[in-house]
C-alpha atoms as a PDB file:
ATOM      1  CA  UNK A   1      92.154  77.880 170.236  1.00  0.00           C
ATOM      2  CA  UNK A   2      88.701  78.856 171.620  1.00  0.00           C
ATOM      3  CA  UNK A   3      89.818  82.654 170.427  1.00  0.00           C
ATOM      4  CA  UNK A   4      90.739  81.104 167.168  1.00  0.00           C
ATOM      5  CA  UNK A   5      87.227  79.417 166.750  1.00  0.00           C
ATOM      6  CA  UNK A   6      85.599  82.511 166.967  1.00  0.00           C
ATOM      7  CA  UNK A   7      87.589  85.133 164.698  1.00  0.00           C
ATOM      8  CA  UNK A   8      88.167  82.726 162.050  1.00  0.00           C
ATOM      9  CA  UNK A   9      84.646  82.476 161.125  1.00  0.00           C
ATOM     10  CA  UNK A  10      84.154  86.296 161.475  1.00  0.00           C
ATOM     11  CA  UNK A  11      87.511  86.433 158.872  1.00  0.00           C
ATOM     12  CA  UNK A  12      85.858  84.309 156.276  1.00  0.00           C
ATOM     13  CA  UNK A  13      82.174  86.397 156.370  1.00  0.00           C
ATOM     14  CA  UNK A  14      83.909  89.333 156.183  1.00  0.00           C
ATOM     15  CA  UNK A  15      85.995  87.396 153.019  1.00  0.00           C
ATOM     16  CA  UNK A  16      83.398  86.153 151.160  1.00  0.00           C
ATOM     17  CA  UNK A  17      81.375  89.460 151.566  1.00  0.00           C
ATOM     18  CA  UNK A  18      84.428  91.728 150.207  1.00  0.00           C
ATOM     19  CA  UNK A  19      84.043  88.357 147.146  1.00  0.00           C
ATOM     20  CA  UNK A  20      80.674  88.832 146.745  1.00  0.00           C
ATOM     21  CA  UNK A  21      81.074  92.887 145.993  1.00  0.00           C
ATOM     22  CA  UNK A  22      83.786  91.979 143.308  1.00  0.00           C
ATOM     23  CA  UNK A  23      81.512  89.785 141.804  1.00  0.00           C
ATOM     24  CA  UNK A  24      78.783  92.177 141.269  1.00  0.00           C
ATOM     25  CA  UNK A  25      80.754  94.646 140.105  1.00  0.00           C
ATOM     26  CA  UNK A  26      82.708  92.608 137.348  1.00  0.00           C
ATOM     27  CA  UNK A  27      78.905  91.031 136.325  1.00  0.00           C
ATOM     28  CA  UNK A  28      78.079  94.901 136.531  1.00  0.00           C
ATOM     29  CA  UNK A  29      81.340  95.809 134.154  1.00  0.00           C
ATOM     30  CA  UNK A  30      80.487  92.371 132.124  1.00  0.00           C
ATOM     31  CA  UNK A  31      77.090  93.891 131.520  1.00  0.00           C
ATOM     32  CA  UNK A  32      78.453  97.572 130.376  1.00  0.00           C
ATOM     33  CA  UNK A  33      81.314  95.473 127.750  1.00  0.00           C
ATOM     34  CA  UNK A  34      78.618  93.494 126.274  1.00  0.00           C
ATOM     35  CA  UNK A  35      76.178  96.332 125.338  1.00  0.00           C
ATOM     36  CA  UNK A  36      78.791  98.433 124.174  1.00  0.00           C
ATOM     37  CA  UNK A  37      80.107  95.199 121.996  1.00  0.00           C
ATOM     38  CA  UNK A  38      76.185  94.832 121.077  1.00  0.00           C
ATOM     39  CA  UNK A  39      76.413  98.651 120.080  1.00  0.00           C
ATOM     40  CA  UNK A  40      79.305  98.180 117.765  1.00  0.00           C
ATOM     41  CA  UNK A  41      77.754  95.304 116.166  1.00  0.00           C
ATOM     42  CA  UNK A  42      74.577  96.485 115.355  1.00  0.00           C
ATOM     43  CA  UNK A  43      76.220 100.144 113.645  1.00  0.00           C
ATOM     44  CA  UNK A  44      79.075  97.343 111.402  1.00  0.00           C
ATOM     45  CA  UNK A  45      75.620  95.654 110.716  1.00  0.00           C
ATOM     46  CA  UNK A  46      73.768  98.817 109.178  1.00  0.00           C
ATOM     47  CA  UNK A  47      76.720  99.599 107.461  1.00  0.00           C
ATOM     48  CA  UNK A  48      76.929  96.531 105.731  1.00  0.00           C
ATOM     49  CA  UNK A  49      73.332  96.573 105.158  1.00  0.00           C
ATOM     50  CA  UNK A  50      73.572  99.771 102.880  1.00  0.00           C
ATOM     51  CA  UNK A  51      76.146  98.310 101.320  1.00  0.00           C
ATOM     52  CA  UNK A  52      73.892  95.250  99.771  1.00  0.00           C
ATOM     53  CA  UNK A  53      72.578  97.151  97.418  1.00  0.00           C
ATOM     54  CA  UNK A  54      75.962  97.876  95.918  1.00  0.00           C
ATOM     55  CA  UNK A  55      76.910  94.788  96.025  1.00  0.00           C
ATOM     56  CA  UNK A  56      73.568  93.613  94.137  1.00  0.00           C
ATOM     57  CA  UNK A  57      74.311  95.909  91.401  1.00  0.00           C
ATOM     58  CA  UNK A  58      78.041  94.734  91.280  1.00  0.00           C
ATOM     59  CA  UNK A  59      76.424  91.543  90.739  1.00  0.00           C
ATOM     60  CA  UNK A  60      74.656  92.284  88.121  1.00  0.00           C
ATOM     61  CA  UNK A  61      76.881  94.032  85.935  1.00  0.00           C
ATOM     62  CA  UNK A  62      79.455  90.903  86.765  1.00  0.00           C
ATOM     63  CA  UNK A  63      76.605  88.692  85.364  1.00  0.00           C
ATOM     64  CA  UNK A  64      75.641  91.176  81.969  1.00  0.00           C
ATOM     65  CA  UNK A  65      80.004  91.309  81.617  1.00  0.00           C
ATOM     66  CA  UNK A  66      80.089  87.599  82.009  1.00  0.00           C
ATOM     67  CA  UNK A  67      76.775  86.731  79.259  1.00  0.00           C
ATOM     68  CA  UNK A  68      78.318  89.267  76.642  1.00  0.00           C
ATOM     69  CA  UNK A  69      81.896  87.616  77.130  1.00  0.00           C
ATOM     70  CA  UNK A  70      80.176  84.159  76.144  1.00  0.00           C
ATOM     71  CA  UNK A  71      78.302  85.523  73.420  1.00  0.00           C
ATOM     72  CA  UNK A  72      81.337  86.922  71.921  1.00  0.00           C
ATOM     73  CA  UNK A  73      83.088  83.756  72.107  1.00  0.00           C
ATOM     74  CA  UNK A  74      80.974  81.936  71.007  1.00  0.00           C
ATOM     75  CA  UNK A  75      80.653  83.906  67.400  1.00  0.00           C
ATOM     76  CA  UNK A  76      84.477  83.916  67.600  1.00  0.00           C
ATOM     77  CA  UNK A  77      84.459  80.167  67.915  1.00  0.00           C
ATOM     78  CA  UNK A  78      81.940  79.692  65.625  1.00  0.00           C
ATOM     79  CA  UNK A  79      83.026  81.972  62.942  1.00  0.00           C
ATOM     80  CA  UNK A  80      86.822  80.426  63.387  1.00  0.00           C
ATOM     81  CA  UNK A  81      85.338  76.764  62.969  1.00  0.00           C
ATOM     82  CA  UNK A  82      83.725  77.791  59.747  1.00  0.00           C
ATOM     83  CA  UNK A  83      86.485  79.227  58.341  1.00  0.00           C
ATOM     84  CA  UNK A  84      88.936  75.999  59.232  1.00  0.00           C
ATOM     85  CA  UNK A  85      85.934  73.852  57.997  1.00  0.00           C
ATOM     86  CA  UNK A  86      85.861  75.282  54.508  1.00  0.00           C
ATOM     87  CA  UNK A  87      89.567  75.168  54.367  1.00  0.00           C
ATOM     88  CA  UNK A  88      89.555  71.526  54.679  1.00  0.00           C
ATOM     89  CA  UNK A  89      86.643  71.023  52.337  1.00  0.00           C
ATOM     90  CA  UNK A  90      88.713  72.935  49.767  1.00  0.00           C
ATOM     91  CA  UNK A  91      91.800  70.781  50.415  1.00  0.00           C
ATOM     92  CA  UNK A  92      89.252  67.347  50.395  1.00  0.00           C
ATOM     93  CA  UNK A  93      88.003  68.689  46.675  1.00  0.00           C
ATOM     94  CA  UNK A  94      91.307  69.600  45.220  1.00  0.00           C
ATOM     95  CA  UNK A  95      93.124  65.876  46.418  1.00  0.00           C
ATOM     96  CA  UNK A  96      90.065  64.573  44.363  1.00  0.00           C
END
């Protein structure tokens, strides 16, 4: 018992020393994945960023496409309601 008392403390120093070196080295590791992930990030990020300006343009011509569609439409529908309107103003004159 008495030889027990004093290797068992010994055991766990010599334990939680060999614990403490893992640690450090997964923070260390840790450390080394997160910059690289940081790396990665920051090139997809100034990728994307020269990209905006394509996409601004994109948006723009979707916009010009999207005012000259309603434009159009709206002559067609107003040229198409004239014509049915006079149509029924002849029929209204020729029942008189």
């Amino acid at each position: 018992m008495i030889m027990l008392e004093s290797v068992l403390p010994v055991v766990i120093d010599i334990l939680l020393v060999i614990l403490l070196v893992v640690g450090i080295i997964l923070i260390i590791k840790c450390i080394y994945v997160i910059d690289k992930t940081k790396a990665i990030l920051q090139n997809i990020e100034d990728k994307v960023n020269s990209l905006n300006a394509l996409f601004s343009i994109v948006d723009l011509v979707n916009a010009k496409v999207a005012l000259i569609t309603d434009k159009v439409a709206s002559v067609i529908d107003s040229l198409l309601t004239k014509l049915f309107s006079r149509k029924e103003k002849d029929e209204i004159e020729e029942d008189e």
